[in-house]
Protein backbone atom coordinates (compact mmCIF):
# COMPACT_ATOMS: atom_id res chain seq x y z
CA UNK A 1 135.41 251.37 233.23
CA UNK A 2 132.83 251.20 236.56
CA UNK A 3 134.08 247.45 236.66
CA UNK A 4 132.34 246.09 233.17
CA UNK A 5 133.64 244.74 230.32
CA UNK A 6 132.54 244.85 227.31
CA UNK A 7 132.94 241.28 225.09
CA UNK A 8 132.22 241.65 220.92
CA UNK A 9 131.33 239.02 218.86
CA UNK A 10 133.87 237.45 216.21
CA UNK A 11 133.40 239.16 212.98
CA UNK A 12 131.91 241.82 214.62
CA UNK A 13 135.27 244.19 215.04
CA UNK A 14 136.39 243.72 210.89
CA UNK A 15 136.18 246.80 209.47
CA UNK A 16 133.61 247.21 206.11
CA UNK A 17 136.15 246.80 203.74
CA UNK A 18 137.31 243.24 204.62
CA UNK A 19 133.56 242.35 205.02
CA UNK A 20 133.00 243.56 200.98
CA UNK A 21 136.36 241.92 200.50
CA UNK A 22 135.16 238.81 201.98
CA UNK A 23 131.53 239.16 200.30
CA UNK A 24 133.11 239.78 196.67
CA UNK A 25 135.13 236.87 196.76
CA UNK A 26 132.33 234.88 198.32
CA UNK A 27 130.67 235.74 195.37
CA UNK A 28 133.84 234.88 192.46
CA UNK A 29 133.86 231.27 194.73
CA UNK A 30 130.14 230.64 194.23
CA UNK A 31 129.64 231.60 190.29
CA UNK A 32 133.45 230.34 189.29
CA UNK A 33 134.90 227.54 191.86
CA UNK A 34 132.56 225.40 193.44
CA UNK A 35 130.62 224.75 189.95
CA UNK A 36 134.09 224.43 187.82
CA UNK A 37 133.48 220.86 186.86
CA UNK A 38 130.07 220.26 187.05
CA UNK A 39 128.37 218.21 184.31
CA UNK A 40 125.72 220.65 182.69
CA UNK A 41 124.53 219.58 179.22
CA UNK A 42 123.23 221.82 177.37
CA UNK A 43 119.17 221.48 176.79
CA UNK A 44 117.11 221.97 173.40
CA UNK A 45 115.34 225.37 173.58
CA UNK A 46 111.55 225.80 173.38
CA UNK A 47 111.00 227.09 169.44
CA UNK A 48 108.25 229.87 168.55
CA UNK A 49 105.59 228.54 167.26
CA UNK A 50 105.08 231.37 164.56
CA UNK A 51 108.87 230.78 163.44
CA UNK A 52 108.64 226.87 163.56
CA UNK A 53 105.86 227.19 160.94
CA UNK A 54 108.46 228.22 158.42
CA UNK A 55 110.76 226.37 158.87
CA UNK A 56 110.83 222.90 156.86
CA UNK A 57 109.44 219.57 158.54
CA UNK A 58 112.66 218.24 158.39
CA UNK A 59 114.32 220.92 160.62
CA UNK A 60 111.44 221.83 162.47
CA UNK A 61 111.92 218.68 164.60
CA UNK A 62 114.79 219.51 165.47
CA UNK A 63 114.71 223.32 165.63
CA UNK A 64 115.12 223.31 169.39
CA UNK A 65 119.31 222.06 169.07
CA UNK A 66 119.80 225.74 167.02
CA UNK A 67 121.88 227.03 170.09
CA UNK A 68 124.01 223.84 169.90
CA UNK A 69 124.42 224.23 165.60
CA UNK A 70 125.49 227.65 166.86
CA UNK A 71 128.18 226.88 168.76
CA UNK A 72 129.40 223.97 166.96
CA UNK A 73 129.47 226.55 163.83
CA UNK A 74 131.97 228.45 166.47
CA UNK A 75 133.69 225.38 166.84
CA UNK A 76 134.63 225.14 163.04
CA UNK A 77 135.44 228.62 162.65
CA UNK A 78 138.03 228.06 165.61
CA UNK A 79 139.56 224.56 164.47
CA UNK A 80 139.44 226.31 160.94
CA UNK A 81 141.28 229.42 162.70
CA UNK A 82 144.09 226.80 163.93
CA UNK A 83 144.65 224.82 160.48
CA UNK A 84 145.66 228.20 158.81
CA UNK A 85 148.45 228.98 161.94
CA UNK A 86 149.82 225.26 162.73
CA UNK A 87 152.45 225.52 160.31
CA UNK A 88 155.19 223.45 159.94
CA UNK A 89 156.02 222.79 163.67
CA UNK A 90 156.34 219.71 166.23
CA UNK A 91 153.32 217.55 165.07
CA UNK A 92 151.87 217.35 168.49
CA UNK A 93 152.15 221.39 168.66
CA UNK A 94 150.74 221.23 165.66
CA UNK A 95 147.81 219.34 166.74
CA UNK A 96 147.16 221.31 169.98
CA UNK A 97 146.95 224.44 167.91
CA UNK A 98 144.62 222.78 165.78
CA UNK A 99 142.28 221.06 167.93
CA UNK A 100 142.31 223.11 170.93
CA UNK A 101 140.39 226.09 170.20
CA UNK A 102 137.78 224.28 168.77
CA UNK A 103 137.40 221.53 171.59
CA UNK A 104 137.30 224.25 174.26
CA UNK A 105 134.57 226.00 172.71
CA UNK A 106 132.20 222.59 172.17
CA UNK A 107 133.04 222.10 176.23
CA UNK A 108 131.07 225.17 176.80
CA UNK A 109 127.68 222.42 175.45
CA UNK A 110 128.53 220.13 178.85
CA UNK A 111 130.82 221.80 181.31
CA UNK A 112 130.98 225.17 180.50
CA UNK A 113 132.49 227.27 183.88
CA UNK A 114 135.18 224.63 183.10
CA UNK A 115 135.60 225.78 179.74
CA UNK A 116 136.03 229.33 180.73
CA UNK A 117 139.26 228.10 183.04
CA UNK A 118 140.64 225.89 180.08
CA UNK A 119 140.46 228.79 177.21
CA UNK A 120 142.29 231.11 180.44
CA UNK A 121 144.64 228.83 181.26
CA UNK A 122 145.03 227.19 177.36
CA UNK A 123 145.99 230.99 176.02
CA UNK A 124 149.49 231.77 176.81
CA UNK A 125 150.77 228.38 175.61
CA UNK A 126 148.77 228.21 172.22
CA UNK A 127 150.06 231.70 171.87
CA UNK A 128 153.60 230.71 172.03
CA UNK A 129 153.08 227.37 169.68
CA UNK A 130 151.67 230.53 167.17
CA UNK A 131 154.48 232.67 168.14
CA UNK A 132 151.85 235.51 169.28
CA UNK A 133 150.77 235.93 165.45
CA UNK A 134 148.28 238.39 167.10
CA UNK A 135 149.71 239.82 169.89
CA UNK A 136 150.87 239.22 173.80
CA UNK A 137 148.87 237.51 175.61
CA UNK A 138 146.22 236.45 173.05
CA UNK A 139 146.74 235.24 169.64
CA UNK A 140 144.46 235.52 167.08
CA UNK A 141 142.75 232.07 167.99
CA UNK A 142 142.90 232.65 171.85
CA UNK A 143 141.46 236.21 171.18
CA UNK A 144 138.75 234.54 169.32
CA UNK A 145 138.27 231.26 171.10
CA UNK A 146 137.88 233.25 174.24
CA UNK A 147 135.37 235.85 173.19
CA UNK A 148 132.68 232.65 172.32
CA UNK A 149 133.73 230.70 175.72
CA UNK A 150 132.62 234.24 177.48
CA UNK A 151 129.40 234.63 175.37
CA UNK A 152 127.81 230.87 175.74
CA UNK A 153 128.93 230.88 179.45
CA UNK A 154 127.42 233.95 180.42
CA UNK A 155 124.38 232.93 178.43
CA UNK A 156 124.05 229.80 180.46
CA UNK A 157 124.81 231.32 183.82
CA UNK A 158 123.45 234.43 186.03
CA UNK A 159 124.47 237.78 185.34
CA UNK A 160 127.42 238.00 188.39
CA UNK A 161 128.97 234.75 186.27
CA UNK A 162 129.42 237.39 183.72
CA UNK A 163 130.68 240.12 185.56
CA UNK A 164 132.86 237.86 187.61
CA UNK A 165 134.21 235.93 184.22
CA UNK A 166 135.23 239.84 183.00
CA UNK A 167 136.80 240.89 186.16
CA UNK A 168 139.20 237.40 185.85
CA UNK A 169 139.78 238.01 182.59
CA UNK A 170 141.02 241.62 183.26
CA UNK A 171 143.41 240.10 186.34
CA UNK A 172 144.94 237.83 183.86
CA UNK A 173 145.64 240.36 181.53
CA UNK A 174 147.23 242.23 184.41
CA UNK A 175 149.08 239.69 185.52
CA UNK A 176 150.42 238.63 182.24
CA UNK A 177 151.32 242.43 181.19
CA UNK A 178 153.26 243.03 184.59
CA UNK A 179 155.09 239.29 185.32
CA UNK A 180 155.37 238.10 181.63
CA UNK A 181 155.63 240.50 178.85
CA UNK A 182 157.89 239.40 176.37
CA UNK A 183 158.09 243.07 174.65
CA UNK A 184 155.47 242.26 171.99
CA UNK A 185 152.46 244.36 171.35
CA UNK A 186 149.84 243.97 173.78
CA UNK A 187 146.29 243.09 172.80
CA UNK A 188 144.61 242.98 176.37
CA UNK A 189 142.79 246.52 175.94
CA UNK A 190 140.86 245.07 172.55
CA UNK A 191 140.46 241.97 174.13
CA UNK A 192 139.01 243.65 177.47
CA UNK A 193 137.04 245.94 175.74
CA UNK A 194 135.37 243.91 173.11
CA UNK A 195 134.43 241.13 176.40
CA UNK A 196 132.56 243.84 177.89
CA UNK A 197 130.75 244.55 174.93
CA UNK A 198 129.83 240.70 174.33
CA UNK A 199 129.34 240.16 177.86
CA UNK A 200 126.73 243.48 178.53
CA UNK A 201 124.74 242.47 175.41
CA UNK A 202 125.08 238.50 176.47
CA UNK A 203 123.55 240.06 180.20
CA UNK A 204 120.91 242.70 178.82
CA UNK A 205 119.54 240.09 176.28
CA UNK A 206 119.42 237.26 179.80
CA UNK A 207 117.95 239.66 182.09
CA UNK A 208 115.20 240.83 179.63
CA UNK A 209 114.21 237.21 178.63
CA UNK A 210 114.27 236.44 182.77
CA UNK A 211 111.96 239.38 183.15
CA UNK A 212 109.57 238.19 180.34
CA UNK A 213 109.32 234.92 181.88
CA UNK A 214 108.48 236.68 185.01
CA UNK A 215 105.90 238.93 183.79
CA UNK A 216 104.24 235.67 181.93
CA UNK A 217 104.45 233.65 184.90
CA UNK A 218 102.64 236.67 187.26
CA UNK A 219 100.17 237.61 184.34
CA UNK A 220 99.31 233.00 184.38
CA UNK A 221 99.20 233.61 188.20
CA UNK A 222 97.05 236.65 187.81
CA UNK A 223 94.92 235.07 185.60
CA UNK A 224 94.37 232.33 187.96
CA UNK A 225 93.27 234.32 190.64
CA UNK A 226 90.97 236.09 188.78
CA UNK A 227 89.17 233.31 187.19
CA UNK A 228 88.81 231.35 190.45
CA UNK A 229 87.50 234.80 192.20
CA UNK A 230 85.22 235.37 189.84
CA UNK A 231 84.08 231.21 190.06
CA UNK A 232 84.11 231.97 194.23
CA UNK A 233 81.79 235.30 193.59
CA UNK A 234 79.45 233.11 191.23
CA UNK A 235 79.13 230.63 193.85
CA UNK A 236 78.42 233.06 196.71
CA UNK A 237 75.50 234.09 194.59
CA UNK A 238 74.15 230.71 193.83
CA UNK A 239 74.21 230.33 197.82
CA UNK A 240 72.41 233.11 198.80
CA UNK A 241 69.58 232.76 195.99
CA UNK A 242 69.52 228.84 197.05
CA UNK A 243 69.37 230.07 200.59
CA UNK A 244 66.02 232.07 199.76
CA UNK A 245 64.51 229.57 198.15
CA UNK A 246 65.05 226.78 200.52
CA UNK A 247 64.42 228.69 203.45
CA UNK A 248 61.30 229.52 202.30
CA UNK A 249 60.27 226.35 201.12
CA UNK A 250 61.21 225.00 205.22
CA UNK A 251 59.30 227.73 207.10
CA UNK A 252 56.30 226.73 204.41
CA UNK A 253 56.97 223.19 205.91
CA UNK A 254 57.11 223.99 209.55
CA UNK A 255 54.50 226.28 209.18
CA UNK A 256 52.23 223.93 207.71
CA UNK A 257 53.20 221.34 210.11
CA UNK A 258 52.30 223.43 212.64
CA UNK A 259 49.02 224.11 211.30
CA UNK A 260 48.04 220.97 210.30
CA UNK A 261 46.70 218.95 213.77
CA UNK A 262 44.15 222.21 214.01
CA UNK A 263 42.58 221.35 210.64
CA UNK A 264 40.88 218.19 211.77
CA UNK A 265 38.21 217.74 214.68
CA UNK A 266 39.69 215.71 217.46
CA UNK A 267 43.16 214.31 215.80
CA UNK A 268 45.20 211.15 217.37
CA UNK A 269 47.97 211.83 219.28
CA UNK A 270 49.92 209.89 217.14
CA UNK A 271 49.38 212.52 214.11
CA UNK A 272 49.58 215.86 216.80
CA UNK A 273 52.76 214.14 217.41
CA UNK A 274 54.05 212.85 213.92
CA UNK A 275 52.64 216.76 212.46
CA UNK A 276 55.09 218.05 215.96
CA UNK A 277 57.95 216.27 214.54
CA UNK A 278 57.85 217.01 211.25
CA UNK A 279 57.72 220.48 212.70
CA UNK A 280 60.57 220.61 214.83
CA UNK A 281 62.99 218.69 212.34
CA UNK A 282 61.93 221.49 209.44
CA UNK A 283 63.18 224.06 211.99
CA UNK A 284 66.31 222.67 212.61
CA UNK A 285 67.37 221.93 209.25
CA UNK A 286 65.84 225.82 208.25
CA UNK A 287 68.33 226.84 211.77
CA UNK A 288 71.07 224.78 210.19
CA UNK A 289 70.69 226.15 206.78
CA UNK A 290 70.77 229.13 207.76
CA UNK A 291 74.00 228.69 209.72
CA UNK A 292 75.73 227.21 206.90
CA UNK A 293 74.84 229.19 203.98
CA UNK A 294 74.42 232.43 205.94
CA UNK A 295 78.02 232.55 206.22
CA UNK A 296 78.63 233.43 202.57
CA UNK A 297 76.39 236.31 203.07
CA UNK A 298 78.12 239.82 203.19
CA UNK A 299 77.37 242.25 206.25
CA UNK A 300 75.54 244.43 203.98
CA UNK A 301 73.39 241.89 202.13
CA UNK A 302 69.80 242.00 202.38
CA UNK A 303 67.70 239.50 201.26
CA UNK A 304 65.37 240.69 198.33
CA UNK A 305 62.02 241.27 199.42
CA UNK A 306 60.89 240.57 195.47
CA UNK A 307 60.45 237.32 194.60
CA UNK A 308 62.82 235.75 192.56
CA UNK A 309 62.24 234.97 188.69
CA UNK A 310 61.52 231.96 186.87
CA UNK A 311 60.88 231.21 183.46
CA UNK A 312 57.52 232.98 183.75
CA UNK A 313 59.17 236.29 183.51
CA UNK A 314 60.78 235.57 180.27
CA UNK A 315 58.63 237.49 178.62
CA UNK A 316 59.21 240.36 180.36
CA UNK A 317 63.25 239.87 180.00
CA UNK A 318 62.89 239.46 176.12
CA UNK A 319 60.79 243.09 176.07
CA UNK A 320 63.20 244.87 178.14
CA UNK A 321 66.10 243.61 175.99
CA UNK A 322 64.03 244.56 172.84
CA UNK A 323 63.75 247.98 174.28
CA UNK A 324 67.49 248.07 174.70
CA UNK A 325 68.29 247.99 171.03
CA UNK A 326 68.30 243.76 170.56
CA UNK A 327 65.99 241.76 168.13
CA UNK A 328 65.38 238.63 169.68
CA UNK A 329 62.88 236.09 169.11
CA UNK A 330 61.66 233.57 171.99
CA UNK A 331 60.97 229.97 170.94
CA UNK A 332 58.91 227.39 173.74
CA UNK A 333 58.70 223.82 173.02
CA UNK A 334 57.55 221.09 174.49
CA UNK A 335 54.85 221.00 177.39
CA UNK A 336 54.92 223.78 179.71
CA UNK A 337 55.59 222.87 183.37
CA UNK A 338 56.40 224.03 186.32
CA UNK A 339 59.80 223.06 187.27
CA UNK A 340 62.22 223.38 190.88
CA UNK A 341 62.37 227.02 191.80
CA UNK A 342 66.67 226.34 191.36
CA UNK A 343 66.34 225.07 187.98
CA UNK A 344 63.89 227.75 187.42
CA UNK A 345 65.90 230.51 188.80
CA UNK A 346 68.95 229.01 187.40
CA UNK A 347 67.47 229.09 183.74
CA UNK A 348 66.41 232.31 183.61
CA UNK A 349 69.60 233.33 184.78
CA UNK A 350 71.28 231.71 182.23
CA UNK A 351 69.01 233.21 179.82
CA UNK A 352 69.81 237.16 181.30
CA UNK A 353 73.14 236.50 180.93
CA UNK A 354 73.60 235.46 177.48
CA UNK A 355 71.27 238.32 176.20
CA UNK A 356 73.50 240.80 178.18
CA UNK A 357 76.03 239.36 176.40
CA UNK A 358 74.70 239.39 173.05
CA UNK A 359 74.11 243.43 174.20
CA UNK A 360 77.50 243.66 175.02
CA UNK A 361 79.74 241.79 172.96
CA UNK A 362 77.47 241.76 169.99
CA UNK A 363 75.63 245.24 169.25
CA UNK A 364 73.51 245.15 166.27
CA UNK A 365 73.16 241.17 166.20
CA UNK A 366 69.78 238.87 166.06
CA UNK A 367 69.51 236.73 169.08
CA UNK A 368 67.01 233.48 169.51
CA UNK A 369 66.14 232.12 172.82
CA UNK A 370 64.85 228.59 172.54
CA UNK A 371 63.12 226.64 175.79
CA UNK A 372 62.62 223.45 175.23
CA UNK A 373 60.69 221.47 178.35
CA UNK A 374 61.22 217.62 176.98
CA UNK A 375 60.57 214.92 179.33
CA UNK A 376 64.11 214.24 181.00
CA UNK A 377 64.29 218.29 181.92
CA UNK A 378 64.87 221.66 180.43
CA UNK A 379 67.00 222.72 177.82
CA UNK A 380 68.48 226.08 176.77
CA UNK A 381 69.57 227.36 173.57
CA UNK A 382 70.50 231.23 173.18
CA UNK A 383 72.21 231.67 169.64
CA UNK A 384 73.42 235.15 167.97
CA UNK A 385 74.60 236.37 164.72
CA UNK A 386 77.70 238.42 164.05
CA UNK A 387 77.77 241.99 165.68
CA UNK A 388 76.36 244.61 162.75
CA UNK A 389 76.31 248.12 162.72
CA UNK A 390 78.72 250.76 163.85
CA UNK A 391 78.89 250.25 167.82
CA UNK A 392 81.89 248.59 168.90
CA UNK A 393 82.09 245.20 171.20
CA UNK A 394 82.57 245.68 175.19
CA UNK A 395 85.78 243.41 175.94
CA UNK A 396 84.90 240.41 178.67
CA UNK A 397 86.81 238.52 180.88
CA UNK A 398 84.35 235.74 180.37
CA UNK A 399 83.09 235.94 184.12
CA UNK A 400 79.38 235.09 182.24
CA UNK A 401 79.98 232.42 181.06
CA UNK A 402 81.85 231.11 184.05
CA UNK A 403 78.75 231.47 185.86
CA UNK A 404 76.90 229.99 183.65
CA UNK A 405 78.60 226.69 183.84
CA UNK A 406 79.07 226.90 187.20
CA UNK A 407 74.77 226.86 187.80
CA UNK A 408 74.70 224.22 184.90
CA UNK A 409 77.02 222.12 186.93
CA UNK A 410 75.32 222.53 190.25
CA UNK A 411 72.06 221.10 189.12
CA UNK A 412 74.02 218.10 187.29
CA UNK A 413 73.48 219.52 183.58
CA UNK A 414 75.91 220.29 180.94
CA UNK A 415 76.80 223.14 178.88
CA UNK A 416 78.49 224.03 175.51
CA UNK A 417 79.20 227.48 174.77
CA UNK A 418 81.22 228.84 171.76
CA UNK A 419 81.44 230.69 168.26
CA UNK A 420 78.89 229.05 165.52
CA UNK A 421 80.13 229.01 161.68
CA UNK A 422 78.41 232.78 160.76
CA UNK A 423 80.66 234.66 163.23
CA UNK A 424 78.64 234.11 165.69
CA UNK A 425 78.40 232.44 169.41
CA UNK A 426 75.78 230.00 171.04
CA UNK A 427 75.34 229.22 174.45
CA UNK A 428 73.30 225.71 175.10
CA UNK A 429 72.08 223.95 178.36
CA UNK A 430 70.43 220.64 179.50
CA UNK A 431 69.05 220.62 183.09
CA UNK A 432 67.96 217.22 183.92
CA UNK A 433 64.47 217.25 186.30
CA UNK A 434 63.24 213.83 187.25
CA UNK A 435 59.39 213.22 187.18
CA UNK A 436 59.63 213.26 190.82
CA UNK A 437 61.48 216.60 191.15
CA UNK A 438 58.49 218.15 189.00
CA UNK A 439 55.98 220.08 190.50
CA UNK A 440 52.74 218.79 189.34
C-alpha cells in the first residue's frame, strides 16, 4: 500500500517451530555427528591425595588408570555375557557374539561417540545371532552392552550428549517396535527407562563435579585478588609514609640552601650561586616527588601532623601492648644508632605488627622483641609461645605479614616468618644500612 514495499530477510518469515526444529537438530549434529569418529583417548584422572595414601605403592602409581580398570572390568563382564549365549552356531556368528559386546564397550576408552553408533547399530543383528534370548530389540548382551556405552559416553561428554544419546535411543526403539517387530516381547520400556536412570545420575554426578571445579577455580581467582589488593594497599602506605619523610628531608635541603649564602659575611658568587642551585634542584625533585607519589594518595588523606615513629618509641609500643593483656619482654643489642628514618619507620612497623598479631592470633602467649643494631644493619626478631588461656584466636588472612615482607623487601632485607617447634610463630628481619646510609 501508498506505493512501498516491504522486503523481509531470509529466515526471517519461518515460523518458531521450524526455528526450534532447526536449533534441536543443530544441536543432535554438534554432540552426535560431526565428532562420530574423532580420536579421544581416554586420560588418567587426578587421584585424592587422602585416598592415594591408602592405597599400596604399587597401585598408587598407577591409581589415576582406575576409570580405564573400570571399564575394561565392563568389558569382561560383556565378552563373558557372550561366551555363555554363542552356542553352537556358525563359528564366525559365534565369534561376533562373543567379541562384540566387549570390543564396543573398550571403544568407548578412544572413540567413544563412535561407540555409541556401533552398540545402536551392532544390536538388532547380535540379537538375532542370540535369537532375542532377552527380548525384541535388545538381547540380554545388547541390553547390557548398551547401558555401559551410554554411561562412559555421557561421562566423557557434556550433558546435551546425554540427553541427545537418550532421545536416539528412544527413536530406535520406536522405529524398531513400529517397522520390525517380529511378535516377540518387547524390552524397549526397561531398556528406556533404566538409560534415563544411568544417564540422570551419569549428568547430576558431571554437572556437580563441573560446578566444584568452578567454585575452586573462582575461590583461586578470589584469592588472588585479594592477596594482591591487600600487597597494592601495603604499598600505597609505604608511599605515602616515604612521601613524608622525603619531602621533609628536601624542603630541610632547600631550605637550608636557601639560608646558607646569609650565614657568611660577604660570600663569592660562586657559592651564592652553587648554595642557588642546590636550592632550585631540591625543589624540583620535592615538586616531582610530590607529583609522583602524591598520586597514590586518596582525596581524603591528610598527612599526619605527628611525627612518625622510630625505634625510639619502642618503649612506649611494648607498654601499651603490656597494658593490653601481652607479656612481652624487649631485648637491644648491639650499639645504639640512629638509623634512615625508612628503615626506622619500617622497623617499628614491623615490630607493631607482629605484637598485634601475637594479640590477635595468640591471646594469653609470651612474646620477645629482640633489636639487634650489628654493623651491616638492623635486625628483627619477634618470637611467641603457644596461645594459653581461654580466649579464642582472631582468624587472619595474613595481610600482616604480607606487609611485612613487602617493607623488608623495599629496603633490600629479607624475612622469615613461620611456626617455631613449641606451637608457636616467629617473625625475623635483616635490614641492611651501609656506614654511609647511617646517620652519625
Amino acid at each position: 500500500m501508498n506505493g512501498v514495499t516491504q522486503t523481509q530477510t531470509p529466515g526471517t518469515s519461518r515460523a518458531p517451530e521450524f526455528r526450534f526444529a532447526q536449533e534441536a537438530l543443530g544441536g543432535l549434529r554438534r554432540e552426535l555427528l560431526d565428532d562420530a569418529l574423532a580420536y579421544r583417548p581416554l586420560s588418567p584422572v587426578q587421584v585424592n591425595a587422602r585416598i592415594a595414601r591408602f592405597l599400596p605403592k604399587r597401585i598408587r602409581a598407577r591409581a589415576g588408570y582406575f576409570p580405564h580398570a573400570v571399564v575394561a572390568f565392563c568389558a569382561l563382564i560383556a565378552f563373558a555375557g557372550g561366551v555363555d549365549r554363542a552356542g553352537t552356531s556358525f563359528i564366525p556368528l559365534q565369534l561376533a557374539v562373543t567379541f562384540a559386546p566387549a570390543a564396543i564397550v573398550l571403544l568407548t576408552l578412544v572413540r567413544p561417540v563412535l561407540a555409541f553408533w556401533v552398540s545402536l547399530g551392532s544390536a538388532p543383528f547380535l540379537g538375532a545371532a542370540t535369537d532375542y534370548d532377552g527380548g525384541w530389540p535388545w538381547s540380554v548382551a545388547t541390553f547390557f552392552t548398551h547401558l555401559v556405552v551410554l554411561a562412559v559416553v555421557a561421562a566423557r561428554t557434556r550433558p546435551r550428549a546425554a540427553a541427545w544419546m537418550w532421545v536416539v535411543t528412544a527413536g530406535f526403539c520406536l522405529f524398531t517396535e513400529v517397522f520390525l517387530g517380529i511378535g516377540r516381547g518387547s524390552n524397549s520400556f526397561p531398556m528406556l527407562f533404566v538409560s534415563a536412570l544411568v544417564l540422570l545420575t551419569v549428568t547430576v554426578f558431571q554437572i556437580r563435579r563441573q560446578a566444584r571445579r568452578e567454585v575452586t577455580a573462582q575461590q583461586t581467582v578470589t584469592a588472588q585478588e585479594r592477596s594482591k589488593r591487600t600487597l597494592l594497599e601495603e604499598r600505597t602506605t609505604i608511599a605515602r609514609e616515604l612521601h613524608d619523610v622525603v619531602a621533609h628531608h628536601m624542603s630541610v635541603v632547600a631550605i637550608q640552601a636557601e639560608a646558607a649564602p646569609y650565614r657568611v659575611e660577604n660570600p663569592p658568587p660562586e657559592l651564592e650561586q652553587a648554595f642557588l642551585t642546590i636550592r632550585e634542584n631540591a625543589v624540583a625533585a620535592l615538586t616531582e616527588l610530590r607529583r609522583i607519589l602524591g598520586v597514590v594518595r586518596a582525596e581524603d588523606y591528610e598527612a599526619p601532623d605527628a611525627p612518625q615513629p622510630t625505634l625510639a618509641d619502642l618503649d612506649a609500643l611494648v607498654a601499651n601492648v603490656r597494658e593490653a593483656g601481652l607479656d612481652v619482654e624487649k631485648t637491644v643489642t648491639g650499639a645504639v644508632r640512629e638509623l634512615p628514618q625508612g628503615v626506622e619507620l619500617s622497623a617499628y612497623r614491623i615490630v607493631q605488627e607482629a605484637l598485634s598479631n601475637v594479640l590477635r592470633h595468640a591471646p594469653g602467649a609470651a612474646a620477645k622483641v629482640e633489636v639487634s643494631y650489628v654493623l651491616g644493619g638492623l635486625g628483627l626478631r619477634i618470637a611467641n609461645g603457644p596461645a594459653r588461656g581461654l580466649a579464642k584466636p582472631s582468624p587472619g588472612a595474613g595481610h600482616g605479614i604480607t606487609g611485612m615482607r613487602e617493607r623488608v623487601t623495599m629496603l633490600g632485607g629479607e624475612m622469615t616468618a613461620g611456626a617455631t617447634d613449641d606451637g608457636g610463630y616467629e617473625v625475623a628481619a635483616f635490614v641492611p644500612v651501609s656506614r654511609e646510609e647511617a646517620v652519625s
